[in-house]
PDB file of N, CA and C in Angstrom:
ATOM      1  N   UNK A   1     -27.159  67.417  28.156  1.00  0.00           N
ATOM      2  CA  UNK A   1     -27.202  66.018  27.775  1.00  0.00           C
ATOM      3  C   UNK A   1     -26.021  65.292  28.408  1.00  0.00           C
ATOM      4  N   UNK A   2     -26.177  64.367  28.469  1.00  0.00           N
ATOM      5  CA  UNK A   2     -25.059  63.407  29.424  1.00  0.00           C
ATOM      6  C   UNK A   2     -25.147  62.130  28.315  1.00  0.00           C
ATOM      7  N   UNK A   3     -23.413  61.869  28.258  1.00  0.00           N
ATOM      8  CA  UNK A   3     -23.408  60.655  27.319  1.00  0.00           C
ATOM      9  C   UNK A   3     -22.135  60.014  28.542  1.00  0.00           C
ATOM     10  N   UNK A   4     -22.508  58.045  27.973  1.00  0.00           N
ATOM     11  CA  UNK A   4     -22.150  56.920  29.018  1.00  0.00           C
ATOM     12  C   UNK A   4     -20.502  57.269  28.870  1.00  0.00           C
ATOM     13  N   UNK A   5     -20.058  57.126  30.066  1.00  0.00           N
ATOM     14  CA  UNK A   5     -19.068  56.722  31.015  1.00  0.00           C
ATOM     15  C   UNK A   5     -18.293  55.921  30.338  1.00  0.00           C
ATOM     16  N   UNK A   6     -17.326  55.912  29.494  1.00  0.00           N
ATOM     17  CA  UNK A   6     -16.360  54.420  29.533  1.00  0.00           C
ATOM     18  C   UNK A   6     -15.787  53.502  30.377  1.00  0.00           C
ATOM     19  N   UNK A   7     -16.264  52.115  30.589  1.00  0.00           N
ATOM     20  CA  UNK A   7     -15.780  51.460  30.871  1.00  0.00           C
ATOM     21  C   UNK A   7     -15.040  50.374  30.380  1.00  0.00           C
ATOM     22  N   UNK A   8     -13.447  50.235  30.475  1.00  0.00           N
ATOM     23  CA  UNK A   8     -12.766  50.878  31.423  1.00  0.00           C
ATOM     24  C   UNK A   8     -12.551  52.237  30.833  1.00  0.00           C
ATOM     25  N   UNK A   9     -11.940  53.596  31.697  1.00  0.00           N
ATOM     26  CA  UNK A   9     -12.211  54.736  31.500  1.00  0.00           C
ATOM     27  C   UNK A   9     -10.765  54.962  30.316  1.00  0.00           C
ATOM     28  N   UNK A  10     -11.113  54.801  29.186  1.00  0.00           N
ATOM     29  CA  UNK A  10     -10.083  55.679  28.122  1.00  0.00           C
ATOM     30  C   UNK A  10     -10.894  56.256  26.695  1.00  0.00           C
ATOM     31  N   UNK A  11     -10.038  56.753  26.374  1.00  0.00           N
ATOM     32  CA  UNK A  11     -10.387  57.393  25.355  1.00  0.00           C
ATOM     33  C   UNK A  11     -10.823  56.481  24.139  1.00  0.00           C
ATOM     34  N   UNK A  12     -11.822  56.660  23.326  1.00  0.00           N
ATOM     35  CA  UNK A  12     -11.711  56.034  21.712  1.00  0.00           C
ATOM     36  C   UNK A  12     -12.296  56.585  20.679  1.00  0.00           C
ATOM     37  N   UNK A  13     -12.441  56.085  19.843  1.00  0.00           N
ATOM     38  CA  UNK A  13     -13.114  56.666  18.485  1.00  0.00           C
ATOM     39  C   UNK A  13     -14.323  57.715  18.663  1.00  0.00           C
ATOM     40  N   UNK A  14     -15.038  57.330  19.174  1.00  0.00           N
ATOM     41  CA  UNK A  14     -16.385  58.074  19.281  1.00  0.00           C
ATOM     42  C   UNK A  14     -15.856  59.276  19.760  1.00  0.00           C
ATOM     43  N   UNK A  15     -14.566  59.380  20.572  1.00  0.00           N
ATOM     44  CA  UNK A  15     -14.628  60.874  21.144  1.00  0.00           C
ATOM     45  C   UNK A  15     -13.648  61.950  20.284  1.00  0.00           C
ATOM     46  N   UNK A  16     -13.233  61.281  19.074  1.00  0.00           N
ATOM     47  CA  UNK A  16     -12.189  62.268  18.095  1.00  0.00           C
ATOM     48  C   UNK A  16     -13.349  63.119  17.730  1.00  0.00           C
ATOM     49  N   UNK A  17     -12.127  64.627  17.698  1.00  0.00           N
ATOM     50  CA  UNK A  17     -12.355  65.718  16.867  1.00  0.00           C
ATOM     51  C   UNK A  17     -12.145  66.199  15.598  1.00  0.00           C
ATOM     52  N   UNK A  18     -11.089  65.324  15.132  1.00  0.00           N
ATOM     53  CA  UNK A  18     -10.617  65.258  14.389  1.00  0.00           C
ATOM     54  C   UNK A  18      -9.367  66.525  13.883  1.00  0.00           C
ATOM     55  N   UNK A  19      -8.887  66.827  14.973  1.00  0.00           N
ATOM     56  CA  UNK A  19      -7.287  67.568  14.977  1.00  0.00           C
ATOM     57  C   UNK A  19      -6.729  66.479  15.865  1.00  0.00           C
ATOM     58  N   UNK A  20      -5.487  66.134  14.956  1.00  0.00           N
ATOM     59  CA  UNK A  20      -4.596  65.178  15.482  1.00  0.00           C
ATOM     60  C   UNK A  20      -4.157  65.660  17.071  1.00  0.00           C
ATOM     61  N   UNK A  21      -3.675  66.889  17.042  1.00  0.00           N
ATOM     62  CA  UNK A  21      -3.160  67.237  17.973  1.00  0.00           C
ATOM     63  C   UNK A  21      -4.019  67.121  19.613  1.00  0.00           C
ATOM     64  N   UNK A  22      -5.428  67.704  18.867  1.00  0.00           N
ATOM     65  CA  UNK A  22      -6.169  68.004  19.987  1.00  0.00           C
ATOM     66  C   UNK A  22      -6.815  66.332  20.460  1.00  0.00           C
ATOM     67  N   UNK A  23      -7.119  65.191  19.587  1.00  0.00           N
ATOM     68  CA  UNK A  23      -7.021  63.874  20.176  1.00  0.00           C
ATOM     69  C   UNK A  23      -6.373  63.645  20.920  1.00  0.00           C
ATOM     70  N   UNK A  24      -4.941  63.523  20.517  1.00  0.00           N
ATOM     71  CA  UNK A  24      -3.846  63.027  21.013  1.00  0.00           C
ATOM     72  C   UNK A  24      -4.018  63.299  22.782  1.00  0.00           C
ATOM     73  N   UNK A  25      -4.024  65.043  22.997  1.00  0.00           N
ATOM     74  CA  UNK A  25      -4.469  65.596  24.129  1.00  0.00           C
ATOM     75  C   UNK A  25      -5.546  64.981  25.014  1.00  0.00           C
ATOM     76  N   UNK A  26      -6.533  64.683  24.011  1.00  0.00           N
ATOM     77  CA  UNK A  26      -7.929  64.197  25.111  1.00  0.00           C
ATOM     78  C   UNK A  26      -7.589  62.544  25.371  1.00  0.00           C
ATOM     79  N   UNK A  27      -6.857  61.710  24.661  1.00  0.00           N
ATOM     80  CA  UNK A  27      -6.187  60.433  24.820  1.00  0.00           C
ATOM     81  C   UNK A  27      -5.672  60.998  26.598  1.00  0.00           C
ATOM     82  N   UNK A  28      -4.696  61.935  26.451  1.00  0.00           N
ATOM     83  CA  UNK A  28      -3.656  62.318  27.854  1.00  0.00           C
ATOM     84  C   UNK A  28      -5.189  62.643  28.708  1.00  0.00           C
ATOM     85  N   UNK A  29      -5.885  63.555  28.826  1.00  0.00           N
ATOM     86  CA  UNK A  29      -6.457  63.640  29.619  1.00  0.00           C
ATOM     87  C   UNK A  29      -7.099  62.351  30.295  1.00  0.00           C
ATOM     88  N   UNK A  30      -7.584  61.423  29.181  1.00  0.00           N
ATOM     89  CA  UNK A  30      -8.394  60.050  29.595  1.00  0.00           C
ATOM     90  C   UNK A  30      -7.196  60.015  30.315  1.00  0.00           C
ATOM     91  N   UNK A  31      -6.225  59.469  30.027  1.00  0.00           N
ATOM     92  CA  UNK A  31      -4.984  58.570  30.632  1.00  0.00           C
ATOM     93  C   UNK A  31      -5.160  59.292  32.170  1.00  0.00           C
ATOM     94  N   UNK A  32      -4.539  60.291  31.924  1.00  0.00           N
ATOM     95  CA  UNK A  32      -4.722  61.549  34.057  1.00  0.00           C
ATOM     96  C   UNK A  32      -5.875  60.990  34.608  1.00  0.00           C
ATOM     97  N   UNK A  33      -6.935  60.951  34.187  1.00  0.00           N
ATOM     98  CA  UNK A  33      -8.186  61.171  35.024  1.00  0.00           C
ATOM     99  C   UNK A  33      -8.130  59.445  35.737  1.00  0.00           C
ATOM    100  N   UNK A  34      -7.728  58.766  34.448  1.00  0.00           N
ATOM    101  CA  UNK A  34      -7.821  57.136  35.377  1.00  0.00           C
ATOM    102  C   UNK A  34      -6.858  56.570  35.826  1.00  0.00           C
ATOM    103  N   UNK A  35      -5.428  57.496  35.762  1.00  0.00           N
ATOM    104  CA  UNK A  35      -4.218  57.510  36.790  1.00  0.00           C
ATOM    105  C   UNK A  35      -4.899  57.807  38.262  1.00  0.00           C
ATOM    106  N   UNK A  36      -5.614  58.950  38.166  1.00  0.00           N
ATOM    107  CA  UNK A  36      -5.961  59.611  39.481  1.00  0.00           C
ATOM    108  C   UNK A  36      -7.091  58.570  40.205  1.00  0.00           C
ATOM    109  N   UNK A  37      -7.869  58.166  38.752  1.00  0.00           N
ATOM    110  CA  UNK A  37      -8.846  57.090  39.733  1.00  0.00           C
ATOM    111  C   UNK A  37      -8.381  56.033  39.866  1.00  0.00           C
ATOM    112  N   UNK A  38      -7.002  55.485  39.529  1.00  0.00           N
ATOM    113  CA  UNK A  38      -6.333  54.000  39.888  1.00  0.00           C
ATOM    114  C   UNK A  38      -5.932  54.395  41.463  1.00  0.00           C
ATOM    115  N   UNK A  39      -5.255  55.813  41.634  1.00  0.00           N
ATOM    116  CA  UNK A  39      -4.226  55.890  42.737  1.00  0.00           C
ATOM    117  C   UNK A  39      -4.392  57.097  43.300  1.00  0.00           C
ATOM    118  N   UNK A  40      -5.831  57.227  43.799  1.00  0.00           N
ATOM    119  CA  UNK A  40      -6.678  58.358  44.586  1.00  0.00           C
ATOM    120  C   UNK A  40      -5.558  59.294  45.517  1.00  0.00           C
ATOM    121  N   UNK A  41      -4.920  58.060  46.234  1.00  0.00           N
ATOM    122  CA  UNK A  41      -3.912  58.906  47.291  1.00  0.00           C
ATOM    123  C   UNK A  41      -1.984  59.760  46.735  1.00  0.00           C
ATOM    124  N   UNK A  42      -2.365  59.269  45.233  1.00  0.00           N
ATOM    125  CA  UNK A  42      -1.264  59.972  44.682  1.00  0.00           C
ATOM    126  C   UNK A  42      -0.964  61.156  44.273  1.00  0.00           C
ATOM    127  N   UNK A  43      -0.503  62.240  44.881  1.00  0.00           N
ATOM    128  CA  UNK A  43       0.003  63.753  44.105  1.00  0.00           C
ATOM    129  C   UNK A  43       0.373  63.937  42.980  1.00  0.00           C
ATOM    130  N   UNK A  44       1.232  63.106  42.570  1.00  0.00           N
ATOM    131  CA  UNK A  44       1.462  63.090  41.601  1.00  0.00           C
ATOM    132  C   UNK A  44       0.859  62.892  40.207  1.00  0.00           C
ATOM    133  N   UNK A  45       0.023  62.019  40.606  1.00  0.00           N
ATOM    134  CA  UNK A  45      -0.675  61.824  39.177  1.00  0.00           C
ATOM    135  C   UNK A  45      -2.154  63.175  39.478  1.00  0.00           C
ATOM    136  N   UNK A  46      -2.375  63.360  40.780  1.00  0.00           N
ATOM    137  CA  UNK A  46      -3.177  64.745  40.757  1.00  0.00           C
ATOM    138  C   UNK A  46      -2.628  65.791  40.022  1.00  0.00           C
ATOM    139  N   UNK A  47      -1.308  66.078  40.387  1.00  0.00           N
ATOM    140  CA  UNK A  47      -0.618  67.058  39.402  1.00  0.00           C
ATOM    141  C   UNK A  47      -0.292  67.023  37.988  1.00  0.00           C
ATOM    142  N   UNK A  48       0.243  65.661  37.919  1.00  0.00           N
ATOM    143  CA  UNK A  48      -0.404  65.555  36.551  1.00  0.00           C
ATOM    144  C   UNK A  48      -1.521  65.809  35.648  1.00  0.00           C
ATOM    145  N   UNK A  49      -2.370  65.438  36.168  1.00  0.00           N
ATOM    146  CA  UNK A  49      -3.996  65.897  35.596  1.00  0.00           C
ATOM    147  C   UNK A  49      -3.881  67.434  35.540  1.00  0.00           C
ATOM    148  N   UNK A  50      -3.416  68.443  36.747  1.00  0.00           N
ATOM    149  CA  UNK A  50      -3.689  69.198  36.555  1.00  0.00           C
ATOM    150  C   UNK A  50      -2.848  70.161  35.400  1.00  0.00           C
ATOM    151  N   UNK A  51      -1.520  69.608  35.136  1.00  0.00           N
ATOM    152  CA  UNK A  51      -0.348  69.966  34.022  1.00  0.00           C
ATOM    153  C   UNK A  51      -1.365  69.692  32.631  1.00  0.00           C
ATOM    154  N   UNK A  52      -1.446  68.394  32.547  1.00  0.00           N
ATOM    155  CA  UNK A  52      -2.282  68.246  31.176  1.00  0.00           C
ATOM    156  C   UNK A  52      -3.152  68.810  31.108  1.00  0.00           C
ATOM    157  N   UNK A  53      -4.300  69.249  31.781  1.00  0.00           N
ATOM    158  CA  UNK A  53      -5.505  69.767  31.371  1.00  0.00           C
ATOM    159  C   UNK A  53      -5.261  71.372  31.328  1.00  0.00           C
ATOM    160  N   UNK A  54      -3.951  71.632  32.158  1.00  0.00           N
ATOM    161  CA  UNK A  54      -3.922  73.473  31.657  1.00  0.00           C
ATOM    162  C   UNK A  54      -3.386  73.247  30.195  1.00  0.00           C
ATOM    163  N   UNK A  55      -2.353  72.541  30.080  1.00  0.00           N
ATOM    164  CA  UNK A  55      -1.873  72.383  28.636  1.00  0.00           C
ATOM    165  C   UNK A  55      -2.515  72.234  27.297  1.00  0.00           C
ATOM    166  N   UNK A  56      -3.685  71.112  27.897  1.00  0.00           N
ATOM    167  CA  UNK A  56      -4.509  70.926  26.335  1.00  0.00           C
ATOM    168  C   UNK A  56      -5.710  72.233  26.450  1.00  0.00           C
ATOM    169  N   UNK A  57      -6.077  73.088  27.400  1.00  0.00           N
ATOM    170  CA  UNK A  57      -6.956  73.959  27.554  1.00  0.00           C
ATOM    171  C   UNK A  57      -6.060  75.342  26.834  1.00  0.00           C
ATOM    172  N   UNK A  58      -4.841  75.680  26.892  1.00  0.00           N
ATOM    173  CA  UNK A  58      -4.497  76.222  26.857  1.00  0.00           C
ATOM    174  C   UNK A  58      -4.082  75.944  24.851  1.00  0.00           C
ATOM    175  N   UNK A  59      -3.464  75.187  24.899  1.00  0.00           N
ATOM    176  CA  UNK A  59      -3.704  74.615  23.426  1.00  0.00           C
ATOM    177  C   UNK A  59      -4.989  74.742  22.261  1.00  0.00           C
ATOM    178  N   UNK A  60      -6.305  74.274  23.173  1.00  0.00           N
ATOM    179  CA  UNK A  60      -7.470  73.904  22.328  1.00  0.00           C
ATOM    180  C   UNK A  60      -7.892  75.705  22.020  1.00  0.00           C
ATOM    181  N   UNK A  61      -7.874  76.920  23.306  1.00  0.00           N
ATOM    182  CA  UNK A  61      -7.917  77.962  22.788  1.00  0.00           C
ATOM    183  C   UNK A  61      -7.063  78.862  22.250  1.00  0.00           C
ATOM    184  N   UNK A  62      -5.890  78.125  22.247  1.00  0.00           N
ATOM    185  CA  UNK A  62      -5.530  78.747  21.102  1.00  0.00           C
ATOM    186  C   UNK A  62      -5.900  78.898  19.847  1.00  0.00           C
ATOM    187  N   UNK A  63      -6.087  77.207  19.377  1.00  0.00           N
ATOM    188  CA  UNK A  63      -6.636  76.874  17.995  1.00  0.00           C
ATOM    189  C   UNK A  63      -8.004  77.773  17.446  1.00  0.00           C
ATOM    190  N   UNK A  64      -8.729  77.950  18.581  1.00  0.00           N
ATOM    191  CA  UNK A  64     -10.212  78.674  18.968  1.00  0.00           C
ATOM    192  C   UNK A  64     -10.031  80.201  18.364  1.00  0.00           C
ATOM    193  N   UNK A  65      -9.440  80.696  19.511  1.00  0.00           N
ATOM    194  CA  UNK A  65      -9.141  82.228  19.098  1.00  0.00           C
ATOM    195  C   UNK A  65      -8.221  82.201  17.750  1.00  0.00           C
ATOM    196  N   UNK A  66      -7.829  81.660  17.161  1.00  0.00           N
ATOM    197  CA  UNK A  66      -6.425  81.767  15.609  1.00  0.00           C
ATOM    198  C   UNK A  66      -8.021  81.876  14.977  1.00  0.00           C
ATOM    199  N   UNK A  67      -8.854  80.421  15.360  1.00  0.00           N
ATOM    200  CA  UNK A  67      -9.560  80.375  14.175  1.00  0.00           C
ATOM    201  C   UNK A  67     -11.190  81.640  13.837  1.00  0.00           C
ATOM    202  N   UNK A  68     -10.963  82.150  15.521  1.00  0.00           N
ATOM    203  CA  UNK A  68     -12.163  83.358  15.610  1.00  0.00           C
ATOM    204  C   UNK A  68     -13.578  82.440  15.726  1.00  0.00           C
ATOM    205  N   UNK A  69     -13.286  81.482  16.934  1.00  0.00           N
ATOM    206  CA  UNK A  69     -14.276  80.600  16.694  1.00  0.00           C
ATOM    207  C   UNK A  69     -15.240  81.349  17.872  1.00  0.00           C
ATOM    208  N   UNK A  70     -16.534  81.373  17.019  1.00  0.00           N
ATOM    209  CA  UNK A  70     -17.426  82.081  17.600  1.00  0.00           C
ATOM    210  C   UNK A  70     -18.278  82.142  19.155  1.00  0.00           C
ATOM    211  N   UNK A  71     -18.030  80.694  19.703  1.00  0.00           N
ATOM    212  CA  UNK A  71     -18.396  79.903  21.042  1.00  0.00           C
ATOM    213  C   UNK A  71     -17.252  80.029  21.894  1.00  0.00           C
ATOM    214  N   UNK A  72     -16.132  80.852  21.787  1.00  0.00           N
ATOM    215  CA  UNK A  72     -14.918  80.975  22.461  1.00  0.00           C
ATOM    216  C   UNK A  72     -14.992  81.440  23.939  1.00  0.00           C
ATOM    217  N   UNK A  73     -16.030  82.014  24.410  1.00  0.00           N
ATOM    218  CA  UNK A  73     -15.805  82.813  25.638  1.00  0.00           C
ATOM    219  C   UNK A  73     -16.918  82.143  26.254  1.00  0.00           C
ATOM    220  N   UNK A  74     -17.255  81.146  25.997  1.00  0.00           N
ATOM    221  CA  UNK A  74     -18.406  80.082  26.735  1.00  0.00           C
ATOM    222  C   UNK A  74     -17.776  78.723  26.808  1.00  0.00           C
ATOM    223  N   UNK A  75     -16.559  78.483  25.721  1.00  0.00           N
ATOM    224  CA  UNK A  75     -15.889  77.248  26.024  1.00  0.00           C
ATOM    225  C   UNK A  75     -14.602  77.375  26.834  1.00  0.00           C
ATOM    226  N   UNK A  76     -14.299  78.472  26.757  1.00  0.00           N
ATOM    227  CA  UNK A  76     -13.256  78.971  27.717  1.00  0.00           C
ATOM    228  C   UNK A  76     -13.668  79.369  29.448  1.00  0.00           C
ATOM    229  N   UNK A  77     -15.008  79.699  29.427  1.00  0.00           N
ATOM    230  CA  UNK A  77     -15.474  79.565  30.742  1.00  0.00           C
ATOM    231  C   UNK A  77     -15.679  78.248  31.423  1.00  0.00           C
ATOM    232  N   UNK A  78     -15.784  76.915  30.413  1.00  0.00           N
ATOM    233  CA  UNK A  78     -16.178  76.048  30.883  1.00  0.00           C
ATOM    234  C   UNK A  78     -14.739  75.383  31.466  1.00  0.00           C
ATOM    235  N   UNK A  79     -13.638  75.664  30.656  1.00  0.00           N
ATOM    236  CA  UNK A  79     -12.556  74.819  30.985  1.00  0.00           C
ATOM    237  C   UNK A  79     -12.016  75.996  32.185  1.00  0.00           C
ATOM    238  N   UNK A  80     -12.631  76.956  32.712  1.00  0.00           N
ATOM    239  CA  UNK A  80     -11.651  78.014  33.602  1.00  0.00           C
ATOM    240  C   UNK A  80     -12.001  77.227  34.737  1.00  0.00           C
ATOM    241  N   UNK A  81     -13.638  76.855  34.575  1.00  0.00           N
ATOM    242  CA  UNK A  81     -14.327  75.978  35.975  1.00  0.00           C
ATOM    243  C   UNK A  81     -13.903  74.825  36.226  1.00  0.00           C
ATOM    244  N   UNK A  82     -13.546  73.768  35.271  1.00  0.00           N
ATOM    245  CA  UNK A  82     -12.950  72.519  35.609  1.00  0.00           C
ATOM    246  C   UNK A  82     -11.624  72.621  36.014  1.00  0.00           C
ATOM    247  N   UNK A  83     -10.857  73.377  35.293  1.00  0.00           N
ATOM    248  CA  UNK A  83      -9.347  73.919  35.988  1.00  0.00           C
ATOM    249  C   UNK A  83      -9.258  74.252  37.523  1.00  0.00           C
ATOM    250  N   UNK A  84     -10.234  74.933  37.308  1.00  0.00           N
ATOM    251  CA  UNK A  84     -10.474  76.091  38.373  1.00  0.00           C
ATOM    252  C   UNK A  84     -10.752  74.551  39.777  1.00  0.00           C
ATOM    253  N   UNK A  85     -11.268  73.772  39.564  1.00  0.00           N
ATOM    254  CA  UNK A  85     -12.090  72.652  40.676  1.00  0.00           C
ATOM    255  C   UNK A  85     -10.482  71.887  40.919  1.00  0.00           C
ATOM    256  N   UNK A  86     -10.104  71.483  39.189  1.00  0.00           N
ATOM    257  CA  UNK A  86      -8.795  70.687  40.213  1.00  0.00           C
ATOM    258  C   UNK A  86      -7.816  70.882  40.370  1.00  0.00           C
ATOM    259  N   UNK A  87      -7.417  72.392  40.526  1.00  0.00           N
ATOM    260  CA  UNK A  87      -6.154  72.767  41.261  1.00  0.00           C
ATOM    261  C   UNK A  87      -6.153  73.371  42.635  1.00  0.00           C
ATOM    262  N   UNK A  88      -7.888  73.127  43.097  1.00  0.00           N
ATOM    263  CA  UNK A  88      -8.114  72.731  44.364  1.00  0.00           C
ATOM    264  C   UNK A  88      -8.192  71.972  45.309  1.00  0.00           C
ATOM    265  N   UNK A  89      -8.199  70.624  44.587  1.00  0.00           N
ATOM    266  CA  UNK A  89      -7.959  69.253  45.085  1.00  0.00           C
ATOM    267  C   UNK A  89      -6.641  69.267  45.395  1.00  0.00           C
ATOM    268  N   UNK A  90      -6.843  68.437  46.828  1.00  0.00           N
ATOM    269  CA  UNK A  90      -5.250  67.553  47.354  1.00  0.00           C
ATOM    270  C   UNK A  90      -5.926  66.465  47.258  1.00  0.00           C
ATOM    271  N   UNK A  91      -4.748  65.299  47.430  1.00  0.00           N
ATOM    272  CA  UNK A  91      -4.412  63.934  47.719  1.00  0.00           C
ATOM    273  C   UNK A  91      -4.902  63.369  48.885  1.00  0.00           C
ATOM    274  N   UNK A  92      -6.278  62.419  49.067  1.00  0.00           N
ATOM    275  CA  UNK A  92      -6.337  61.778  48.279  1.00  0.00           C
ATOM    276  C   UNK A  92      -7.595  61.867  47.948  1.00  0.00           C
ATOM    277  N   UNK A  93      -8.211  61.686  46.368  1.00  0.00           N
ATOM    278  CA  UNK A  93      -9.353  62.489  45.716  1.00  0.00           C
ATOM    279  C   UNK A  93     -10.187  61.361  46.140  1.00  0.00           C
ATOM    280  N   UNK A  94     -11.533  62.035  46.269  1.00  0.00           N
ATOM    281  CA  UNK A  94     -12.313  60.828  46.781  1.00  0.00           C
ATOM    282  C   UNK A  94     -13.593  60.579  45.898  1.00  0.00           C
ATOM    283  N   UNK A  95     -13.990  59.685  45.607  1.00  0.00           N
ATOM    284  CA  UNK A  95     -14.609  58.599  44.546  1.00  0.00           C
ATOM    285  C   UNK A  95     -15.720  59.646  44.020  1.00  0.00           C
ATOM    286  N   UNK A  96     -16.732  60.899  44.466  1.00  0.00           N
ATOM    287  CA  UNK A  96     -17.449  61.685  43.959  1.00  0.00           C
ATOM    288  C   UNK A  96     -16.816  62.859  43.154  1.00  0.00           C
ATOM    289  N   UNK A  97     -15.682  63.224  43.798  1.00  0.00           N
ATOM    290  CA  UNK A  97     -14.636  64.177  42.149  1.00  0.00           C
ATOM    291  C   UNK A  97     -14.127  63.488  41.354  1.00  0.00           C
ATOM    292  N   UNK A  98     -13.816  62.116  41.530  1.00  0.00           N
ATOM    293  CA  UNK A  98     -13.478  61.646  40.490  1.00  0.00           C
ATOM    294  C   UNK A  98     -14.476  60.698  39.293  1.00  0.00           C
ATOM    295  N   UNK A  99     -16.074  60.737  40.211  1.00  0.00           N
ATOM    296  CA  UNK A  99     -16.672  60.593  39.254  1.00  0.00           C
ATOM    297  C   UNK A  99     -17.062  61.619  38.167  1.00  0.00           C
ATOM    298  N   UNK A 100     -17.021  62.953  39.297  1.00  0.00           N
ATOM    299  CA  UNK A 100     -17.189  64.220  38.643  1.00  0.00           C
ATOM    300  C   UNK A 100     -16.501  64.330  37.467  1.00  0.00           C
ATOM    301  N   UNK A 101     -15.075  64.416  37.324  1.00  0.00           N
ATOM    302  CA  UNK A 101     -13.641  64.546  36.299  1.00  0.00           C
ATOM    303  C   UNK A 101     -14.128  63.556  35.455  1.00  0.00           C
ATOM    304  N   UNK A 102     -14.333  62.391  35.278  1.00  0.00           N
ATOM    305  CA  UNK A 102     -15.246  61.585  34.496  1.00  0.00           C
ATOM    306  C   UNK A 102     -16.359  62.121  33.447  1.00  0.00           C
ATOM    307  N   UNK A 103     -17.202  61.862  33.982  1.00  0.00           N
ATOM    308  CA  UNK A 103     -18.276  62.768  33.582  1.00  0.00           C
ATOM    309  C   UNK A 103     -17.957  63.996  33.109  1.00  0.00           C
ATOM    310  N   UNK A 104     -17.230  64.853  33.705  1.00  0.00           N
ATOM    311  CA  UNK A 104     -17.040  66.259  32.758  1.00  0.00           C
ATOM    312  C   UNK A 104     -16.274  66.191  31.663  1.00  0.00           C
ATOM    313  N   UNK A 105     -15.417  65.632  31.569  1.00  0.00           N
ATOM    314  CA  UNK A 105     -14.449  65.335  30.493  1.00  0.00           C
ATOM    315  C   UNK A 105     -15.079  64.791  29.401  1.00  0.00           C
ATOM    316  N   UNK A 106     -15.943  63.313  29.335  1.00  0.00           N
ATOM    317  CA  UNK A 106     -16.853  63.007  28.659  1.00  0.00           C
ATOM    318  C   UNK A 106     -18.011  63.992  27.914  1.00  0.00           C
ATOM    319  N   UNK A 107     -18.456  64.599  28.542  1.00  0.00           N
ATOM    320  CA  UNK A 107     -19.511  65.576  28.288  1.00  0.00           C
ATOM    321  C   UNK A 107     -19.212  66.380  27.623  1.00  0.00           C
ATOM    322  N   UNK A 108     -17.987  67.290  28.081  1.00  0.00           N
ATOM    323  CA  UNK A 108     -17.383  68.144  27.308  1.00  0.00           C
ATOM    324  C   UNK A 108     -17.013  68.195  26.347  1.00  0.00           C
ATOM    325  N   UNK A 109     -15.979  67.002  25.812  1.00  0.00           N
ATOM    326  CA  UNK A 109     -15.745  66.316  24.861  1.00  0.00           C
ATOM    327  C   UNK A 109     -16.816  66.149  23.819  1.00  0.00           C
ATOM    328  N   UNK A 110     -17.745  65.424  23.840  1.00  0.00           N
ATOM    329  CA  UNK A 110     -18.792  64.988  23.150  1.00  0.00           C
ATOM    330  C   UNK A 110     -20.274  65.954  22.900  1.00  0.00           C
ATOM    331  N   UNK A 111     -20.319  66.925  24.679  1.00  0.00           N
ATOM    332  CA  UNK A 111     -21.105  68.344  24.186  1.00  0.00           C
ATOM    333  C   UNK A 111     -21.125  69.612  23.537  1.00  0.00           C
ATOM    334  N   UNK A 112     -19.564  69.770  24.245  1.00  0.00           N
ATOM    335  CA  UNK A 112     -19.100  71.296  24.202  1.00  0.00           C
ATOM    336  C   UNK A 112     -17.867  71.038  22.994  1.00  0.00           C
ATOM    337  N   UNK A 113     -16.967  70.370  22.756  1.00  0.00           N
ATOM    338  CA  UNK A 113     -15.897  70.500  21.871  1.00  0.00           C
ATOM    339  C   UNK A 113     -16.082  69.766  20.426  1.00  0.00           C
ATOM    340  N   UNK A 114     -17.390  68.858  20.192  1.00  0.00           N
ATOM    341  CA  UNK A 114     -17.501  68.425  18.996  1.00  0.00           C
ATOM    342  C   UNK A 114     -18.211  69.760  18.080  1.00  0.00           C
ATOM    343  N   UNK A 115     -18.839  71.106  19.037  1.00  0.00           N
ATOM    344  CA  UNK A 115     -19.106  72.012  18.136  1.00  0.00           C
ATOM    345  C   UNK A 115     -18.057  72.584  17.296  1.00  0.00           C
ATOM    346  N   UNK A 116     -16.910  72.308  17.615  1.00  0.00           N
ATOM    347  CA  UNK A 116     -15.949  72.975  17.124  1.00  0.00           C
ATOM    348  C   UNK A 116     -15.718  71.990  15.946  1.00  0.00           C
ATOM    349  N   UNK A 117     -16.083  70.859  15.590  1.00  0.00           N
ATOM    350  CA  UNK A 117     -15.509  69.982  14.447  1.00  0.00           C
ATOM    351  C   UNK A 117     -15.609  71.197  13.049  1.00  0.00           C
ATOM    352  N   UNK A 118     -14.489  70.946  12.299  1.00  0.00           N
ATOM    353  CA  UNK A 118     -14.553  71.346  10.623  1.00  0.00           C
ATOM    354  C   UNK A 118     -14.589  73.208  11.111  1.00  0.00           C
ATOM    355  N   UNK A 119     -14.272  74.157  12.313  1.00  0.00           N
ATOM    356  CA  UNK A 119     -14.255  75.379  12.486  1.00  0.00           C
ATOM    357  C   UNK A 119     -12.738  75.377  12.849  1.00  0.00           C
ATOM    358  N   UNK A 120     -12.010  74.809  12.927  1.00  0.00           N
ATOM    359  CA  UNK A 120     -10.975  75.436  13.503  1.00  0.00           C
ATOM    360  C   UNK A 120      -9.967  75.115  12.659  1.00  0.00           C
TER     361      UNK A 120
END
C-alpha cells in the first residue's frame, strides 16, 4: 500500500507512533530527507541522513528486540535495505532517490512501523 507524500515534506500527526522518543526520530528523519531534497549537491546533509537513519534504526530495534517483538527480522531487513541504498549515494542525489527516500520513509512509517503501536 502506498500512502500520499507530504507536501511540504515534514513530519506530522498522522505519522506518530506514539513513543516519544521514536517520533521525535522520524521528525529528524523528515527534517534529513528534505535537507537532502533542498540541497541535492550537499554531503553533508547526505551524511547526515545517513547518521540519523543508522541512529533511529539502530534505536527503533532496540526497543523491538527488549520488547521480543515478533516482526523483528522482517523490519530489520527492511531498514538494512534503505541503509544499505544510502550509504551508497554521493553528492549530488538526483530527483528519483530522492523521491525514492520520500516515499520509503512514508510507507514505512505508516506500513511497516505502525505495526509495532501498543507492542513495544
Amino acid at each position: 500500500m502506498s500512502f500520499p507524500i507530504p507536501e511540504p515534506y515534514v513530519w506530522d500527526e498522522s505519522f506518530r507512533v506514539f513513543y516519544d522518543n521514536l517520533d521525535d526520530e522520524h521528525k529528524g528523519l523528515f527534517d534529513a530527507v528534505f535537507k537532502v531534497a533542498g540541497s541535492p549537491k550537499d554531503a553533508g546533509a547526505l551524511s547526515h541522513l545517513v547518521t540519523v537513519t543508522d541512529n533511529h534504526f539502530t534505536n527503533e530495534q532496540g526497543m523491538m528486540k527488549a520488547a521480543n517483538y515478533g516482526d523483528f527480522s522482517t523490519h530489520c531487513a527492511a531498514h538494512k535495505g534503505f541503509l544499505d541504498k544510502i550509504r551508497g549515494l554521493k553528492a549530488p542525489v538526483d530527483d528519483a532517490t530522492i523521491k525514492f527516500a520520500k516515499e520509503w520513509l512514508v510507507n514505512h512509517i505508516k506500513g511497516t512501523d505502525f505495526k509495532y503501536k501498543e507492542k513495544l
